[in-house]
Protein backbone atom coordinates (compact mmCIF):
# COMPACT_ATOMS: atom_id res chain seq x y z
CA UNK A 1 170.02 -93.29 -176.09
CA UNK A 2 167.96 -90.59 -177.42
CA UNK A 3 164.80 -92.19 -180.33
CA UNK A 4 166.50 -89.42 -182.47
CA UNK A 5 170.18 -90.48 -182.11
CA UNK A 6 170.61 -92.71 -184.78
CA UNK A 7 168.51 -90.70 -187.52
CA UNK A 8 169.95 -86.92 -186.78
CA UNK A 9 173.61 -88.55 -186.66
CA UNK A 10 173.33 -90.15 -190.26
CA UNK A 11 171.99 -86.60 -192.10
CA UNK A 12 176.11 -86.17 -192.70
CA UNK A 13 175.80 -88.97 -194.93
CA UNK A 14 172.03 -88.89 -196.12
CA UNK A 15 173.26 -86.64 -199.76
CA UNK A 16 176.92 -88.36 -200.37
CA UNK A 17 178.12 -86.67 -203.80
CA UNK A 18 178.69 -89.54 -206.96
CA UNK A 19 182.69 -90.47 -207.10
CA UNK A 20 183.79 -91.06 -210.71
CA UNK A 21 186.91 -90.94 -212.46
CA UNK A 22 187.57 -88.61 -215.30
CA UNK A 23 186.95 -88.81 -218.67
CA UNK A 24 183.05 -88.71 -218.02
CA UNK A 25 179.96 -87.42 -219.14
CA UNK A 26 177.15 -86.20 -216.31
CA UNK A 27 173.85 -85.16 -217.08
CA UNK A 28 171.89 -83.37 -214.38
CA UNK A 29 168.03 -82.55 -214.66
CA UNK A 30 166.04 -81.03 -211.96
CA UNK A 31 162.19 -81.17 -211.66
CA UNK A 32 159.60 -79.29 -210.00
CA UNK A 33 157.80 -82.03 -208.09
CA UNK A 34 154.23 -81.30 -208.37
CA UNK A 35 151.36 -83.88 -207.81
CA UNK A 36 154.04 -86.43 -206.40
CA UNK A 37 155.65 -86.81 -210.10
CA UNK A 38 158.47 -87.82 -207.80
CA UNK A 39 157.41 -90.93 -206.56
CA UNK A 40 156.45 -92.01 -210.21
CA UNK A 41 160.11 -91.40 -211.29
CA UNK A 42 161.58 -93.51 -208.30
CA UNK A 43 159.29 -96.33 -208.85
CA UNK A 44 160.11 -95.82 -212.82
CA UNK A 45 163.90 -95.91 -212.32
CA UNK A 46 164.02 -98.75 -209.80
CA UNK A 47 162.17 -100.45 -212.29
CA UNK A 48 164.93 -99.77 -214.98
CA UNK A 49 167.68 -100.25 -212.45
CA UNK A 50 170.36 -103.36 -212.89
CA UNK A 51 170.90 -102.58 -208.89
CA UNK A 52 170.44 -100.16 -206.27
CA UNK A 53 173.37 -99.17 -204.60
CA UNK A 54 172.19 -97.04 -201.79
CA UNK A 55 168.82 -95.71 -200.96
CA UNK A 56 167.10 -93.92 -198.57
CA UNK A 57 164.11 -91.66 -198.22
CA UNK A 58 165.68 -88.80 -199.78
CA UNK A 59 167.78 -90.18 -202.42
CA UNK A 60 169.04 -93.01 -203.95
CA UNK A 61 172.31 -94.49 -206.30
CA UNK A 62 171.33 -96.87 -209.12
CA UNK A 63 173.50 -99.07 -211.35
CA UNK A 64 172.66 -98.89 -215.12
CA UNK A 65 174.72 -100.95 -216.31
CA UNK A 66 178.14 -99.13 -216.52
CA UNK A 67 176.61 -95.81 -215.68
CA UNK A 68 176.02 -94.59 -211.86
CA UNK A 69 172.74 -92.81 -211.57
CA UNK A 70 171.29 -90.72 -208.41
CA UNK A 71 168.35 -88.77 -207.51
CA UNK A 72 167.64 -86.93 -205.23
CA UNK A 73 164.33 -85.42 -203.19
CA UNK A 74 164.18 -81.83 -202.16
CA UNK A 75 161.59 -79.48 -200.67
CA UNK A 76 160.04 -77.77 -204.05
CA UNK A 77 162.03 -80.29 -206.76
CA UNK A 78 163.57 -83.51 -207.57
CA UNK A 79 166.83 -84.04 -209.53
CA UNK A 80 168.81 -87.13 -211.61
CA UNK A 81 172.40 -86.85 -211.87
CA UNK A 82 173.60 -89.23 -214.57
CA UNK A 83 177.58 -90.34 -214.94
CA UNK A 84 178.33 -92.07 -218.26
CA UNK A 85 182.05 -93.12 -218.75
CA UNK A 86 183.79 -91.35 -222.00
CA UNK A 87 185.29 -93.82 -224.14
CA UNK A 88 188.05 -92.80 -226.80
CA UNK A 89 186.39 -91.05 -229.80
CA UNK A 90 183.61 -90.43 -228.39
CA UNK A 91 181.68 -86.57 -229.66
CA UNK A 92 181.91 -83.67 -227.02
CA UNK A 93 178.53 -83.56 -226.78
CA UNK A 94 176.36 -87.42 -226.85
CA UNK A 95 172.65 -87.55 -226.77
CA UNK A 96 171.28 -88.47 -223.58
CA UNK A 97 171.25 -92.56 -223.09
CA UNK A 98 167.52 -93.37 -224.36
CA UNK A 99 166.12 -94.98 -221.42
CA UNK A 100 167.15 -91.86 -219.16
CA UNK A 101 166.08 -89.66 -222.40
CA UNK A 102 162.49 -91.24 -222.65
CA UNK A 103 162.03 -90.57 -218.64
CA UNK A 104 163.08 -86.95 -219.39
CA UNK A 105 160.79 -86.30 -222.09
CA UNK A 106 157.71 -87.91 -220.25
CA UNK A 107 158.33 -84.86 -217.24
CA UNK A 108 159.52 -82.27 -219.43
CA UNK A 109 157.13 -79.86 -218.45
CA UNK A 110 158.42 -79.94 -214.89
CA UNK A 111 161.89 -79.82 -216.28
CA UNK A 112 163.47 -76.33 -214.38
CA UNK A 113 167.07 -77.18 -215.02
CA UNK A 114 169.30 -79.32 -217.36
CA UNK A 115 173.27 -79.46 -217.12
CA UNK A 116 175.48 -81.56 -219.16
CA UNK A 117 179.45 -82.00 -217.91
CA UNK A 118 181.88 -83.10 -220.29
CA UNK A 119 184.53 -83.76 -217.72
CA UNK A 120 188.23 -84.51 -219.42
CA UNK A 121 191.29 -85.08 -218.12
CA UNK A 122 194.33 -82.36 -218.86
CA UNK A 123 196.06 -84.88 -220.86
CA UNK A 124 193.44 -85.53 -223.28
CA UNK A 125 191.15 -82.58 -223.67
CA UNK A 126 192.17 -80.05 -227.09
CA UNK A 127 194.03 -77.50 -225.05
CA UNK A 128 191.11 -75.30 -226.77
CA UNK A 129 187.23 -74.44 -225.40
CA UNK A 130 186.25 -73.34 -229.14
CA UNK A 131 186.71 -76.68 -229.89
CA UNK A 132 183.68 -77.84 -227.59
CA UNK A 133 181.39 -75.63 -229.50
CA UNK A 134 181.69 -72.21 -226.70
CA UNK A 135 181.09 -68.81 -227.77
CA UNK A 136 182.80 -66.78 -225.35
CA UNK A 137 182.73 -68.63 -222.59
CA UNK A 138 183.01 -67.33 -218.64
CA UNK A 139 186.10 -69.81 -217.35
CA UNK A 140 187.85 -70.20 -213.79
CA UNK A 141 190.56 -72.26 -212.15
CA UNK A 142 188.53 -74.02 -209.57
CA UNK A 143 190.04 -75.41 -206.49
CA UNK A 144 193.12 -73.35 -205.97
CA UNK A 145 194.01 -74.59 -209.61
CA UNK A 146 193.18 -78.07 -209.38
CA UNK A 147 190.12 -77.76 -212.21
CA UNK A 148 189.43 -75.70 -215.17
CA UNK A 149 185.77 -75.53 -215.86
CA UNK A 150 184.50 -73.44 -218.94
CA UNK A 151 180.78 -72.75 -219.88
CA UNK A 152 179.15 -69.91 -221.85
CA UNK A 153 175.55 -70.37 -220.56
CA UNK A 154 173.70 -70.53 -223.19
CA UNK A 155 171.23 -73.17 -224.04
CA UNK A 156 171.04 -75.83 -226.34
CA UNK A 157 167.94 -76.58 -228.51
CA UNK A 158 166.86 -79.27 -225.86
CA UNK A 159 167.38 -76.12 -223.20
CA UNK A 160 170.26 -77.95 -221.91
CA UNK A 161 172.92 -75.46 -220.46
CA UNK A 162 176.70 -77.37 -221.14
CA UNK A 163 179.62 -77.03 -219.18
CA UNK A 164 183.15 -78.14 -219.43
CA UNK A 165 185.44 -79.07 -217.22
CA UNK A 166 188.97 -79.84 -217.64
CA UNK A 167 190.67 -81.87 -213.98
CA UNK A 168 193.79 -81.48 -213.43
CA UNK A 169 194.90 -82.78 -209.54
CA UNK A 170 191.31 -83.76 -208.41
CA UNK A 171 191.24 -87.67 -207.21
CA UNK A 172 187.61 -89.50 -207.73
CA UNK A 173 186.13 -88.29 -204.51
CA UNK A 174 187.02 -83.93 -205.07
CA UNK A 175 185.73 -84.58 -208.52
CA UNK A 176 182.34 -85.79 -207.31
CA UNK A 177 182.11 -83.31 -205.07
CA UNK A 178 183.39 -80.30 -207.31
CA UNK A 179 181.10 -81.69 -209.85
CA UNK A 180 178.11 -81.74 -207.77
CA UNK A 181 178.75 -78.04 -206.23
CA UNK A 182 178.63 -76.49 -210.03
CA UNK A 183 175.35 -78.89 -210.57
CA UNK A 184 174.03 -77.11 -207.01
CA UNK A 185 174.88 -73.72 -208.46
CA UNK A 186 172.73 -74.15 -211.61
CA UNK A 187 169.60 -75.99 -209.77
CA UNK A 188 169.17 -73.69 -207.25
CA UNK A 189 169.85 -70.85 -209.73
CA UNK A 190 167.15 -71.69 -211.67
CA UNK A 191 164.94 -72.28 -208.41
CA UNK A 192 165.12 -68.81 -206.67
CA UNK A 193 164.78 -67.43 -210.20
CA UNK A 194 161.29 -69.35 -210.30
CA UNK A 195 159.93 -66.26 -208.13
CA UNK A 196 160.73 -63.14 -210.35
CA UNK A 197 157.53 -63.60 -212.32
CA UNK A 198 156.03 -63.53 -208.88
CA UNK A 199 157.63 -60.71 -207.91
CA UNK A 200 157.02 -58.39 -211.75
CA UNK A 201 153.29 -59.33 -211.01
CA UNK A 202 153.37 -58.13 -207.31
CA UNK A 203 155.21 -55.38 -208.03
CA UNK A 204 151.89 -54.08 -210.95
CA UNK A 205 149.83 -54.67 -207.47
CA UNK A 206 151.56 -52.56 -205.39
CA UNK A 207 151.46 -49.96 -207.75
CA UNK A 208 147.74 -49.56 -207.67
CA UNK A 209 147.77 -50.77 -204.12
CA UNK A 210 150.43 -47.21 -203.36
CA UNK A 211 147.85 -44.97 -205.20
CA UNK A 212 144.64 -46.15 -203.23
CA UNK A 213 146.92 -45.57 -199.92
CA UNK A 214 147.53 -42.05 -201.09
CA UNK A 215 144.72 -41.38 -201.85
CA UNK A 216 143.26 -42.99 -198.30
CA UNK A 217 146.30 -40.81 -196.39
CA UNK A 218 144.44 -37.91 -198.24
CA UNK A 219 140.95 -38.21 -197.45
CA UNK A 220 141.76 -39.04 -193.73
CA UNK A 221 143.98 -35.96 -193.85
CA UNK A 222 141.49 -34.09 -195.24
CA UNK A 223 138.37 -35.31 -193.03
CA UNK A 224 135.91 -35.28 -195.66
CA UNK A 225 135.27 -38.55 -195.85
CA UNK A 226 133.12 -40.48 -193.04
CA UNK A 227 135.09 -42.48 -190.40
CA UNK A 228 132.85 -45.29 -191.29
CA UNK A 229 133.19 -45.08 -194.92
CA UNK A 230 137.06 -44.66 -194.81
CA UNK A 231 137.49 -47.79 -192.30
CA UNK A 232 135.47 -50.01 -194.89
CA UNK A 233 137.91 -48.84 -197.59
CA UNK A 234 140.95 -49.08 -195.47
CA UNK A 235 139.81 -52.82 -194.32
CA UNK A 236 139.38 -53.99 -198.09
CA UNK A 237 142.96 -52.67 -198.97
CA UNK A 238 144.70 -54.48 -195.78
CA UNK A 239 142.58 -57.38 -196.43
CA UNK A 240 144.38 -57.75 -200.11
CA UNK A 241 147.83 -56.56 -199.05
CA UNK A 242 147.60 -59.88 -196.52
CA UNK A 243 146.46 -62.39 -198.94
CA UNK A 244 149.14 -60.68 -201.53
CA UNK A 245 151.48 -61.44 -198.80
CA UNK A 246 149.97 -65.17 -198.24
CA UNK A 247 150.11 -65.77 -201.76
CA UNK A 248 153.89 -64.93 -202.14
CA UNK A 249 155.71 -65.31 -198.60
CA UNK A 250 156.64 -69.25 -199.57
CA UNK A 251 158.68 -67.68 -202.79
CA UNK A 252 160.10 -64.94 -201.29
CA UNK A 253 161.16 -67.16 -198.74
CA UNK A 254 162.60 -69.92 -201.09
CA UNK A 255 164.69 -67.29 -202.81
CA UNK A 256 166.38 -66.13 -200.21
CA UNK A 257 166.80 -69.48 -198.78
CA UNK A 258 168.30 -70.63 -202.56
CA UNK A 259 170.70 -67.42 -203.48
CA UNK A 260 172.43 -67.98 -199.90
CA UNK A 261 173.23 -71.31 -201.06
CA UNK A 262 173.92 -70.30 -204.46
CA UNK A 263 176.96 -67.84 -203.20
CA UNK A 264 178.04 -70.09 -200.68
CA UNK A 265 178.68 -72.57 -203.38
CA UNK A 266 180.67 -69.82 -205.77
CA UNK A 267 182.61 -69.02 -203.01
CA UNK A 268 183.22 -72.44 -202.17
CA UNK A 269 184.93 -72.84 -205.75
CA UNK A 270 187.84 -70.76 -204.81
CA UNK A 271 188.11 -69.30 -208.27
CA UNK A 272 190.99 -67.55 -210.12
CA UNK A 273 191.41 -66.31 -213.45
CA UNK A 274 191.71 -67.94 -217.03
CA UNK A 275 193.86 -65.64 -219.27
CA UNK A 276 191.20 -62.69 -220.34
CA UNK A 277 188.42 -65.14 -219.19
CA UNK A 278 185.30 -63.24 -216.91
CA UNK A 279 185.11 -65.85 -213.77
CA UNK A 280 181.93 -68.16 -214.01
CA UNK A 281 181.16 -66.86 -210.30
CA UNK A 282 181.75 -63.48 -211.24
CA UNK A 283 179.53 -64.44 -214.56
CA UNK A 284 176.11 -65.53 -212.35
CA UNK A 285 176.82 -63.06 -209.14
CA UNK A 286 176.08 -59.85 -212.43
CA UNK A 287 173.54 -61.23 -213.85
CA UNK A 288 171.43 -63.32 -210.61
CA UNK A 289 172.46 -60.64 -207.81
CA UNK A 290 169.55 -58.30 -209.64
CA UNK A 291 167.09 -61.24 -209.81
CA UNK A 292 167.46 -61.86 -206.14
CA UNK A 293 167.36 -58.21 -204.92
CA UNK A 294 164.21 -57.55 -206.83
CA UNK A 295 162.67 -59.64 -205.00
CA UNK A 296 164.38 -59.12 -201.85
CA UNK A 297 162.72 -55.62 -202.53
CA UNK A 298 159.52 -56.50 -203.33
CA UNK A 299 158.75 -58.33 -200.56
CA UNK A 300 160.14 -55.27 -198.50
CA UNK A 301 157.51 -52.94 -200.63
CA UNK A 302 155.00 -55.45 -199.85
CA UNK A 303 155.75 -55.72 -195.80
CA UNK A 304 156.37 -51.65 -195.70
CA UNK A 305 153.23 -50.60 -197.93
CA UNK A 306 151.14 -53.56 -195.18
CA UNK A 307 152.87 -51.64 -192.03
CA UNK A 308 151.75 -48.18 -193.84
CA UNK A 309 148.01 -49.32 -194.11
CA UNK A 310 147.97 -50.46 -190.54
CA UNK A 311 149.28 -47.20 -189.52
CA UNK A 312 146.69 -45.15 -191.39
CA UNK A 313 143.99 -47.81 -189.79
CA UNK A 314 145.98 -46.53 -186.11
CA UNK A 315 145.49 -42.93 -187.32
CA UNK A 316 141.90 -43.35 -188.36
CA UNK A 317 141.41 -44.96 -184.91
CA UNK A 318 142.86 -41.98 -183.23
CA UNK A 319 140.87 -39.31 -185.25
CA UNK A 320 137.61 -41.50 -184.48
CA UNK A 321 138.01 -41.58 -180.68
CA UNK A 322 139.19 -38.07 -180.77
CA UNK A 323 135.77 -36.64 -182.64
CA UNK A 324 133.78 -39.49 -179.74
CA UNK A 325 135.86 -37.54 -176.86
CA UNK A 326 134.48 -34.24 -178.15
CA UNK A 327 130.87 -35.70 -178.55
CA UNK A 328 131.24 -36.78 -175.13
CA UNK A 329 132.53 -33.41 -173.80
CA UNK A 330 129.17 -31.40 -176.08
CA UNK A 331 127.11 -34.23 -174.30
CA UNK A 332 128.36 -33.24 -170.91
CA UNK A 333 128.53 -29.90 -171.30
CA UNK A 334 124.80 -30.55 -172.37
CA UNK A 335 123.67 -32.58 -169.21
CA UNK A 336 125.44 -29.72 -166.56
CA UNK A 337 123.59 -26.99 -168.50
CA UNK A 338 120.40 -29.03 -168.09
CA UNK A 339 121.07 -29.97 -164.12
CA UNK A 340 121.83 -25.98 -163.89
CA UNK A 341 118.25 -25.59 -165.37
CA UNK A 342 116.98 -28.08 -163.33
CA UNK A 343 118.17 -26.59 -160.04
CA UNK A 344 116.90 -23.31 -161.30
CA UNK A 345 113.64 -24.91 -162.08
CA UNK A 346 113.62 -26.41 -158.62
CA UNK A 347 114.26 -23.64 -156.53
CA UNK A 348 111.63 -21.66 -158.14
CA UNK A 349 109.35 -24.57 -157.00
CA UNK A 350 110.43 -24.96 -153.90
CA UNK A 351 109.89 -20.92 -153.43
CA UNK A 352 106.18 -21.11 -154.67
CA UNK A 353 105.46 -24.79 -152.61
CA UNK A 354 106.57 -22.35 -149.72
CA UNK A 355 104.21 -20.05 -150.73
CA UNK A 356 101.33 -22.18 -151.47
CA UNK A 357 101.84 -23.58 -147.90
CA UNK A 358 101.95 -20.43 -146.64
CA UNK A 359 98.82 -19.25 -148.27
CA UNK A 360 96.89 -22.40 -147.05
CA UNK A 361 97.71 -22.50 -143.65
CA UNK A 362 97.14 -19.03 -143.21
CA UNK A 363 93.43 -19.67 -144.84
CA UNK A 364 93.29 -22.68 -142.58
CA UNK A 365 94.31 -20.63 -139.53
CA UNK A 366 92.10 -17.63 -140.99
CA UNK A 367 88.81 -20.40 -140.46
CA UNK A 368 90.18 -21.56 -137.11
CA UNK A 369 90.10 -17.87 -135.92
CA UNK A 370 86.46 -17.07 -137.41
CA UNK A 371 85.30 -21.09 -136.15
CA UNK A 372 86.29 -19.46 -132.58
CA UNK A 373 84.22 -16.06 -133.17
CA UNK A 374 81.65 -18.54 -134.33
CA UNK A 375 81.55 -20.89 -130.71
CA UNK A 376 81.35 -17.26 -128.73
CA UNK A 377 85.47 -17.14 -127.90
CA UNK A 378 86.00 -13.78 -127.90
CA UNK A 379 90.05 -13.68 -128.99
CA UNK A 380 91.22 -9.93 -130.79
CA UNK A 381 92.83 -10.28 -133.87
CA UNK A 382 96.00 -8.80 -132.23
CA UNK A 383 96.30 -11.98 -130.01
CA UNK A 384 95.42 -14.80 -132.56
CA UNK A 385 97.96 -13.29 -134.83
CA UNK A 386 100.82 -13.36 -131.36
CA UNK A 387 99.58 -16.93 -130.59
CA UNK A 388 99.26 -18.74 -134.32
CA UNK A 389 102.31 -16.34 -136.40
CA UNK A 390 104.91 -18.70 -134.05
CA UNK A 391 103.22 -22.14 -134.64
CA UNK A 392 102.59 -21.12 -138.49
CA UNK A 393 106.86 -20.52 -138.62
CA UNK A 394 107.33 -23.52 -137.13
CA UNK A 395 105.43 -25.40 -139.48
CA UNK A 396 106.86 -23.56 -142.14
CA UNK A 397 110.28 -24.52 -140.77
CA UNK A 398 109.67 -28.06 -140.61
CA UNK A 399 108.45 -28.38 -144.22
CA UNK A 400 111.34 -26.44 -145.54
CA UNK A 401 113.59 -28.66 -143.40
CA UNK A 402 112.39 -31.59 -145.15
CA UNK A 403 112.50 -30.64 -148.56
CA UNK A 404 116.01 -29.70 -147.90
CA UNK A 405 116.96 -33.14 -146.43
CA UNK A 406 115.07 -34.93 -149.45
CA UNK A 407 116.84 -33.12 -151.91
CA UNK A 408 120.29 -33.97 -150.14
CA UNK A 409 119.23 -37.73 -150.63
């Protein structure tokens, strides 16, 4: 058996949803877990816990007395889910218990989400949402008409968002699970939402970042800026479209990653109308489509404006070897007008080495003839010239021969 049989197999069950029976309350509260505030909370709770249920490495079920509690560890956060029985006469809206109210308030400046689901039964609830304090409210059928769930999104003084819930035909089990898909919708909401302050501060950047491209596009255009000088300036910009990039692809990333799960879980509502009611899907899809495109956008600004600067580097490096071609072709045509010179130069010395020879072997020939006058050989000019003209071409000849086959070497 595969080392990784076991482990991969149980991720169906590693997030089971709570089961509960309706009338309820359930308090959900999602935290940004930064500097391992989650492990604090799970030793914290266990502490506080009458038993532990279930428990794993990425979440857990607690018994608190007659209340259920879970939480739950995710990538970038860490949420509690609290279920607390409704008894008869009990307000809409309770408090939190204390002991889950005191943990919340030591971590509320991690706190990114807080939902609280008065779930009632359609025998019991008013018949009325005005009743539960709503001012107009977004409301679906959920489940092909097995729930009514009712919230108007706005947020308490505690900045706890409420939503109601009225079942109809869901059993224990589709209740958890119905429950825990609106609870998804709200978390992960909130967390691809965390990256639109991001994205308004990139978005100032690549403002100035579009001008200094222009005006880069111009000067290279132009020419009348060094190669050298332009490169430098082209560098620094790439260099801080990458670490603008470094600095935000994790976000980006996340909110892509959250909105697809975010509309997955609308859809997975199967919503229909409420009388004159606006759907709650319909409600978030208006207002968090524009969130999540914005940023969808500005990362595509910020990958487009990096492809732009590395094209401008390209055509920078193109004008550069261009201008070192036509150097090279002045530097050659340079060289062949000096070897032209050269040969010039050379055949002009060759011609007077020829006739520097010439003129000293016809002076040494002139001594040999008067050395022989001198010894008593009587020879006429008219023969010494027959007899030594021949030998002095021959010479002549040679030398010339030699030069040749030197300068062929």
């Amino acid at each position: 058996m595969h080392p990784l049989r076991k482990a991969l197999h149980n991720e169906l069950h590693s997030r089971p949803s709570i089961y509960f029976r309706d009338p309820a309350h359930v308090y959900h509260f999602a935290f940004a877990d930064a500097d391992d505030v989650c492990d604090a909370l799970v030793d914290r709770l266990n502490q506080a816990a009458d038993a532990s249920l279930a428990s794993n490495g990425s979440q857990g079920l607690l018994r608190l007395g007659e209340n259920t509690l879970k939480w739950e560890r995710h990538t970038e956060f860490f949420t509690l889910t609290l279920v607390v029985p409704k008894a008869p006469g009990d307000e809409p809206w309770p408090p939190l218990p204390e002991a889950l109210g005191q943990l919340v308030a030591d971590h509320r400046h991690l706190l990114i989400n807080a939902d609280q689901v008065l779930v009632e039964s359609e025998q019991d609830w008013s018949g009325d949402h005005a009743h539960y304090g709503f001012k107009d409210p977004s409301g679906s059928t959920l489940g092909g008409g097995d729930a009514i769930a009712w919230s108007d999104f706005r947020l308490t003084e505690d900045g706890i968002n409420r939503i109601l819930l009225v079942n109809r035909r869901l059993n224990a089990y589709r209740l958890g699970r119905m429950i825990r898909r609106l609870l998804e919708i709200e978390t992960y909401r909130m967390m691809a939402s965390l990256t639109l302050p991001v994205a308004q501060a990139v978005s100032l950047q690549l403002k100035e970042y579009d001008k200094e491209l222009a005006a880069l596009s111009d000067r290279n255009a132009e020419g009348t800026s060094s190669a050298k000088a332009l490169s430098a300036d082209i560098a620094s910009l790439s260099a801080r479209i990458v670490r603008s990039t470094a600095r935000t692809r994790k976000r980006f990333s996340a909110t892509e990653a959250y909105s697809q799960i975010v509309f997955e879980r609308i859809t997975e509502l199967r919503e229909a109308h409420v009388g004159d009611c606006q759907r709650l899907g319909v409600f978030i899809e208006r207002r968090f489509k524009p969130t999540v495109r914005y940023c969808a956008a500005t990362d595509q600004r910020l990958v487009r404006l990096s492809q732009s600067v590395a094209n401008l580097g390209d055509l920078l490096q193109a004008r550069v070897q261009v201008e070192v071609e036509e150097q090279n072709s002045e530097i050659l045509r340079s060289l062949n007008a000096r070897a032209d010179t050269q040969i010039k130069i050379q055949k002009a010395v060759e011609g007077l080495s020829i006739i520097a020879i010439s003129y000293y072997l016809l002076s040494l020939f002139k001594l040999f003839y008067e050395g022989l006058h001198g010894v008593g050989v009587d020879i006429s000019a008219r023969t010494a010239m027959l007899v030594l003209a021949p030998v002095a071409a021959l010479i002549l000849g040679g030398i010339f021969l030699r030069i040749r086959k030197a300068k062929g070497h």
